[in-house]
N, C-alpha and C. Protein backbone atom coordinates (compact mmCIF):
# COMPACT_ATOMS: atom_id res chain seq x y z
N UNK A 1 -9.09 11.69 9.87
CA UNK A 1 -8.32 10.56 9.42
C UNK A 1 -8.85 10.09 8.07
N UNK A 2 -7.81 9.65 6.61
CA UNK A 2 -8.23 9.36 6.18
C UNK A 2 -7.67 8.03 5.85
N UNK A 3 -8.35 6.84 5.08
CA UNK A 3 -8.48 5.39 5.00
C UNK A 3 -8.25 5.26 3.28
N UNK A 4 -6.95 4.80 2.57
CA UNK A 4 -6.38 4.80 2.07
C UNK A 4 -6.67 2.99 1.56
N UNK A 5 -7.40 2.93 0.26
CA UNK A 5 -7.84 1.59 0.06
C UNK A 5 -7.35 0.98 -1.30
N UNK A 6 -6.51 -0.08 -1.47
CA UNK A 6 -5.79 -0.23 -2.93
C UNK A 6 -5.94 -1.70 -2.88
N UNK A 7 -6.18 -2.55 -4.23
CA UNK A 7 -6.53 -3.76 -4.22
C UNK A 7 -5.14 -4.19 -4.89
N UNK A 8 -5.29 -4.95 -4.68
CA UNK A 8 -3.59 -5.45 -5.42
C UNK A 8 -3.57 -6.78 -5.62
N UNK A 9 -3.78 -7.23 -7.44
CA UNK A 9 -3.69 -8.40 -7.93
C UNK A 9 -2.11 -8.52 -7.92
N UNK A 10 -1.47 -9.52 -7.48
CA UNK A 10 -0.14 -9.37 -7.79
C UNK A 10 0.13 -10.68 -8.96
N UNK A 11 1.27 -10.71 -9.58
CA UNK A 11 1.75 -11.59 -10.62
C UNK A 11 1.54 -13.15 -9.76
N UNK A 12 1.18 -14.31 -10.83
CA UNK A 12 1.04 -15.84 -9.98
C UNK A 12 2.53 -15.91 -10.20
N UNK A 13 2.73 -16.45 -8.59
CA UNK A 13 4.19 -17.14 -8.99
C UNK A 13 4.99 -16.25 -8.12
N UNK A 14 4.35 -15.05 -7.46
CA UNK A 14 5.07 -13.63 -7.13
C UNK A 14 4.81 -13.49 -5.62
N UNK A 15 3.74 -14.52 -5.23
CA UNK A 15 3.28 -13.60 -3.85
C UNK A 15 4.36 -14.10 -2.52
N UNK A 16 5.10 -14.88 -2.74
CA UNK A 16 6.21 -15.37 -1.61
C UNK A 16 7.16 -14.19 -1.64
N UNK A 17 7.69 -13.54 -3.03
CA UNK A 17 8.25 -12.53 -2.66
C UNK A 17 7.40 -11.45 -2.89
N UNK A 18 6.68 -10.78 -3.23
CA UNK A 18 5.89 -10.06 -2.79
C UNK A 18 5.53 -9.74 -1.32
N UNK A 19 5.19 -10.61 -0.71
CA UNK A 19 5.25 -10.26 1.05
C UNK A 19 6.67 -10.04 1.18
N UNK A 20 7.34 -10.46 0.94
CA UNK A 20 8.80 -10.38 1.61
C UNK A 20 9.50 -9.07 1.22
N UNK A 21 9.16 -8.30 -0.23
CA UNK A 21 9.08 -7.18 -0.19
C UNK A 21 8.29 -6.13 0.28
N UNK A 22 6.71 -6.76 0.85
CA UNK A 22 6.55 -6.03 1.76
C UNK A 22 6.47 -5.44 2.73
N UNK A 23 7.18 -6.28 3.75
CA UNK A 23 8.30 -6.64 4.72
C UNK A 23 8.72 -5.05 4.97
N UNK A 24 9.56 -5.16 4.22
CA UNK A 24 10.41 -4.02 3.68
C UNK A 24 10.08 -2.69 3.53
N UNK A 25 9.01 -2.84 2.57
CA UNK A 25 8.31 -1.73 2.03
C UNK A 25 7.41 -0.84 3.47
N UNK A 26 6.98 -1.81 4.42
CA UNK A 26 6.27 -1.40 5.69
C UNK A 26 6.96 -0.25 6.33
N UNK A 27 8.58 -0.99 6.31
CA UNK A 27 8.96 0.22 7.59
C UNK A 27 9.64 1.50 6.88
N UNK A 28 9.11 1.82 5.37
CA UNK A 28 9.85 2.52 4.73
C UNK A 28 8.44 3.47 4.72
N UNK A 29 7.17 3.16 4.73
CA UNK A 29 6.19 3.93 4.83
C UNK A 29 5.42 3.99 6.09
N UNK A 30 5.88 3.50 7.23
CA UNK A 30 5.80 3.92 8.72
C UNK A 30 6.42 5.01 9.03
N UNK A 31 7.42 5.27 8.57
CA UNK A 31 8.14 6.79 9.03
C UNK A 31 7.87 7.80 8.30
N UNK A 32 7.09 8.01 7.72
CA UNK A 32 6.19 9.39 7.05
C UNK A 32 5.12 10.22 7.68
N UNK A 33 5.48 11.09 7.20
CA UNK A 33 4.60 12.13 8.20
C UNK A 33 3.10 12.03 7.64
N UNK A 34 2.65 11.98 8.74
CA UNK A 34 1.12 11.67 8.67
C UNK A 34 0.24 10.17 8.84
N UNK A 35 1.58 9.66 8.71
CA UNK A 35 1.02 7.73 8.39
C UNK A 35 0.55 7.45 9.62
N UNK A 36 -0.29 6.44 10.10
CA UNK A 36 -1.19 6.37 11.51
C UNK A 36 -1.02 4.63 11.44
N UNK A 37 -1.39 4.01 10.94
CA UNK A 37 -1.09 2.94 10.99
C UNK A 37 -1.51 2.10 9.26
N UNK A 38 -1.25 0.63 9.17
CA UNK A 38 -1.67 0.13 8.01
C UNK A 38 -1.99 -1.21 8.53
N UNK A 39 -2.61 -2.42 7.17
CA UNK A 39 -2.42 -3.33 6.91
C UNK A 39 -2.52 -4.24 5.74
N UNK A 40 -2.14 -4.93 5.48
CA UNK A 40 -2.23 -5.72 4.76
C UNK A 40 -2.73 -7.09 4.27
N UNK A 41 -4.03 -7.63 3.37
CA UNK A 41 -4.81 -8.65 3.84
C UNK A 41 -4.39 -9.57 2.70
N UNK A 42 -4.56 -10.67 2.40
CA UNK A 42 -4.50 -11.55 1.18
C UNK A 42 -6.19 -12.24 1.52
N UNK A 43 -7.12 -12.51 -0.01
CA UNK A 43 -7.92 -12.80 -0.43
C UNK A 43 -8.05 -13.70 0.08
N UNK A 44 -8.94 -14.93 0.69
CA UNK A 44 -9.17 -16.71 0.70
C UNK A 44 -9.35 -16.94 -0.63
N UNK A 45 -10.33 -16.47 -1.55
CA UNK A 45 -10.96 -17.19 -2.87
C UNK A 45 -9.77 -16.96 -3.40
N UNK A 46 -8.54 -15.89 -3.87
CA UNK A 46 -7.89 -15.56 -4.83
C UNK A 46 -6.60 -15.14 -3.96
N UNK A 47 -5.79 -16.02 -3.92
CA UNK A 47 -4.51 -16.31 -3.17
C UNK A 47 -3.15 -14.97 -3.68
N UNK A 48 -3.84 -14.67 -5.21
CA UNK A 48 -2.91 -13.58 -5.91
C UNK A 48 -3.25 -12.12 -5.45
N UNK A 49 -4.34 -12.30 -4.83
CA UNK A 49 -5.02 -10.73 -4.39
C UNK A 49 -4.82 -9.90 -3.33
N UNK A 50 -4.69 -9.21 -2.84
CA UNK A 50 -3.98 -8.35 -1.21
C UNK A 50 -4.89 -7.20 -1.56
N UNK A 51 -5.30 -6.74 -0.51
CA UNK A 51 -6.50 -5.45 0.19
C UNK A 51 -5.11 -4.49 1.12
N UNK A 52 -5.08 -3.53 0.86
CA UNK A 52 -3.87 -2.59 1.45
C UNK A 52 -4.37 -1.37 1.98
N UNK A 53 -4.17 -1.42 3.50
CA UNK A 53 -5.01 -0.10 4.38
C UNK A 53 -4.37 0.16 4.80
N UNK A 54 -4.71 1.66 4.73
CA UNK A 54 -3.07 2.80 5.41
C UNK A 54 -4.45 3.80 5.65
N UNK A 55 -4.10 4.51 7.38
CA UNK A 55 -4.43 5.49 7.82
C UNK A 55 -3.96 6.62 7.44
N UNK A 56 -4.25 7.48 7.77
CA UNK A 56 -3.53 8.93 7.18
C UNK A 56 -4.14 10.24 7.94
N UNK A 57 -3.15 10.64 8.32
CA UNK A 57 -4.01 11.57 9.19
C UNK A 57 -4.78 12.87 8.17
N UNK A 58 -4.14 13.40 7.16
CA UNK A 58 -4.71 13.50 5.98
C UNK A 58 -4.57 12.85 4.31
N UNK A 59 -5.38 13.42 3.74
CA UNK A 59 -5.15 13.05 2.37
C UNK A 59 -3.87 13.48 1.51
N UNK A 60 -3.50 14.64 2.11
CA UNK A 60 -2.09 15.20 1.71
C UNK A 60 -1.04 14.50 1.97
N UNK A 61 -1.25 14.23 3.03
CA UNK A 61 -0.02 13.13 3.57
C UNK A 61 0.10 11.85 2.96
N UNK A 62 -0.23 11.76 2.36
CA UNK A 62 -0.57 10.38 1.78
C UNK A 62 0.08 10.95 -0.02
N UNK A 63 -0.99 12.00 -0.79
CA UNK A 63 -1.24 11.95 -2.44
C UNK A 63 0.18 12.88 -2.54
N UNK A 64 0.49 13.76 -1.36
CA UNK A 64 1.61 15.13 -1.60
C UNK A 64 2.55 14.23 -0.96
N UNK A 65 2.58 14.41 0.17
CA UNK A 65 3.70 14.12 1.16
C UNK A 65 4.31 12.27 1.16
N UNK A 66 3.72 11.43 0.70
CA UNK A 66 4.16 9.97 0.84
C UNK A 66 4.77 10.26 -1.25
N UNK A 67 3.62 10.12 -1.96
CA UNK A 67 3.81 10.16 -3.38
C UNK A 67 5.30 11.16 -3.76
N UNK A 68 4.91 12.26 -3.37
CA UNK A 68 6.53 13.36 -3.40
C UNK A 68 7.57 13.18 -2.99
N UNK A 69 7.55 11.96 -2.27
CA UNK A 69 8.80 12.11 -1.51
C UNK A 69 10.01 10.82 -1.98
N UNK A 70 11.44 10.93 -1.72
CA UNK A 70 12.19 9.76 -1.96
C UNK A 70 11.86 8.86 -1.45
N UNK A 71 11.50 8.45 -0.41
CA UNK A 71 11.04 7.18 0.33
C UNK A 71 10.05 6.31 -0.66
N UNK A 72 9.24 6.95 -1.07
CA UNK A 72 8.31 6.49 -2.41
C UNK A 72 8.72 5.97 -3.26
N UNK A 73 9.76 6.45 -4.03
CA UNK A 73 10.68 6.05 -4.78
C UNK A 73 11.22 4.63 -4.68
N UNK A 74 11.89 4.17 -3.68
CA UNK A 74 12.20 3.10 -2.83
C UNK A 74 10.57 1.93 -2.88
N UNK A 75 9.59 2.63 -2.22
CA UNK A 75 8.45 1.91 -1.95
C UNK A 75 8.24 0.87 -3.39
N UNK A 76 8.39 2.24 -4.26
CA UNK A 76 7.78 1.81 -5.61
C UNK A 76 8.69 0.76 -6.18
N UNK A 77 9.56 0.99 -6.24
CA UNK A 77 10.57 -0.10 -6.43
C UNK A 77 11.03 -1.70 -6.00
N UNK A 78 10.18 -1.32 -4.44
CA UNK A 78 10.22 -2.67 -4.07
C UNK A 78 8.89 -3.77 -4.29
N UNK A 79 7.75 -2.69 -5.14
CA UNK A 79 6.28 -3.30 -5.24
C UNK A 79 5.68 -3.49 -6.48
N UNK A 80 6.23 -2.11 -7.12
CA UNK A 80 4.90 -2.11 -8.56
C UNK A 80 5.40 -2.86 -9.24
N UNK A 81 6.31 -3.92 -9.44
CA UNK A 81 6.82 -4.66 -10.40
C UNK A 81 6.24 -5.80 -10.55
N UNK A 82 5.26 -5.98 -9.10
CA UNK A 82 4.18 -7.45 -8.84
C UNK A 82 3.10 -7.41 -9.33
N UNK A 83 2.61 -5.83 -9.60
CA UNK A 83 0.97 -5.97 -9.95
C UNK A 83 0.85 -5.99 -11.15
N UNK A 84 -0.53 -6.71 -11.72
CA UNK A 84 -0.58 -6.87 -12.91
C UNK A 84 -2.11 -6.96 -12.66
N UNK A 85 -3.00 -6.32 -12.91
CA UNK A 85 -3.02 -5.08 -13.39
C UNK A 85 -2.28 -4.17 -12.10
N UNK A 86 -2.39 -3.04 -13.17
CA UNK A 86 -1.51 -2.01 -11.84
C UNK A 86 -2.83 -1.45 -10.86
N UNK A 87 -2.83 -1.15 -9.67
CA UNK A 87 -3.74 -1.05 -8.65
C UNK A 87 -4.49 0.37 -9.03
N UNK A 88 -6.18 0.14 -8.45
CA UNK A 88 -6.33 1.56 -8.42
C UNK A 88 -6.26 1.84 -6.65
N UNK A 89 -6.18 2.95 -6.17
CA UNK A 89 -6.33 3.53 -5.20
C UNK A 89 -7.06 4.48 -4.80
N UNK A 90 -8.06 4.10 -4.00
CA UNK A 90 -9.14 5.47 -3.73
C UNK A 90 -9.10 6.03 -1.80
N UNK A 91 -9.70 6.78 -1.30
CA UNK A 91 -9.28 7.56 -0.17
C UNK A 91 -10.91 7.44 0.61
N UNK A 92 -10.77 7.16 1.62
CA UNK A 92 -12.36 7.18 2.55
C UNK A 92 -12.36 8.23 3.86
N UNK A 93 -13.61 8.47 4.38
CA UNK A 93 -13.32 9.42 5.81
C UNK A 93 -14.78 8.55 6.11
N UNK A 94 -14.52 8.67 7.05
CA UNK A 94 -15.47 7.70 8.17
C UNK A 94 -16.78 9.07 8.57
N UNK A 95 -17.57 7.73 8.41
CA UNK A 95 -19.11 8.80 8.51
C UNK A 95 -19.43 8.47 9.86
N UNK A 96 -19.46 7.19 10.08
CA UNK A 96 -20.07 6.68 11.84
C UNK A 96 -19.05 6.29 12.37
């Protein structure tokens, strides 16, 4: 399994719809092959900030199979228009 970790400053002024597009965006990347589960956190100190965890049963499924596909397309559309800066995203595998 891999653990799929992206920080996400979103625009001030943005995060009421921002959740509400991610609403949306959830059940559009639940039905992909490989996806295991996710979530989604918002900051206490920094109300503009969200922590975004997605399982994966691999890394392919996720960088090939989620990124390649139309559904992505859609995803992207309903999200990257909030972040500012744009997110980085890095990939984990569990040691213990």
């Amino acid at each position: 399994m891999i653990l799929e970790v992206a920080m996400l400053q979103v625009k001030p002024g943005m995060t009421e719809e921002f959740e509400g597009n991610f609403r949306q965006a959830s059940a559009i990347i639940s039905m992909m092959k490989g996806y295991i589960n996710h979530e989604l956190q918002n900051c206490i100190e920094d109300r503009n900030k969200y922590i975004l965890l997605v399982n994966w049963e691999t890394l392919e499924d996720h960088t090939i199979g989620f990124r390649g596909s139309k559904q992505y397309l859609e995803w992207k559309a309903l999200l990257h228009h909030f972040y500012d800066p744009f997110p980085s995203v890095e990939h984990f595998e569990k040691i213990i």
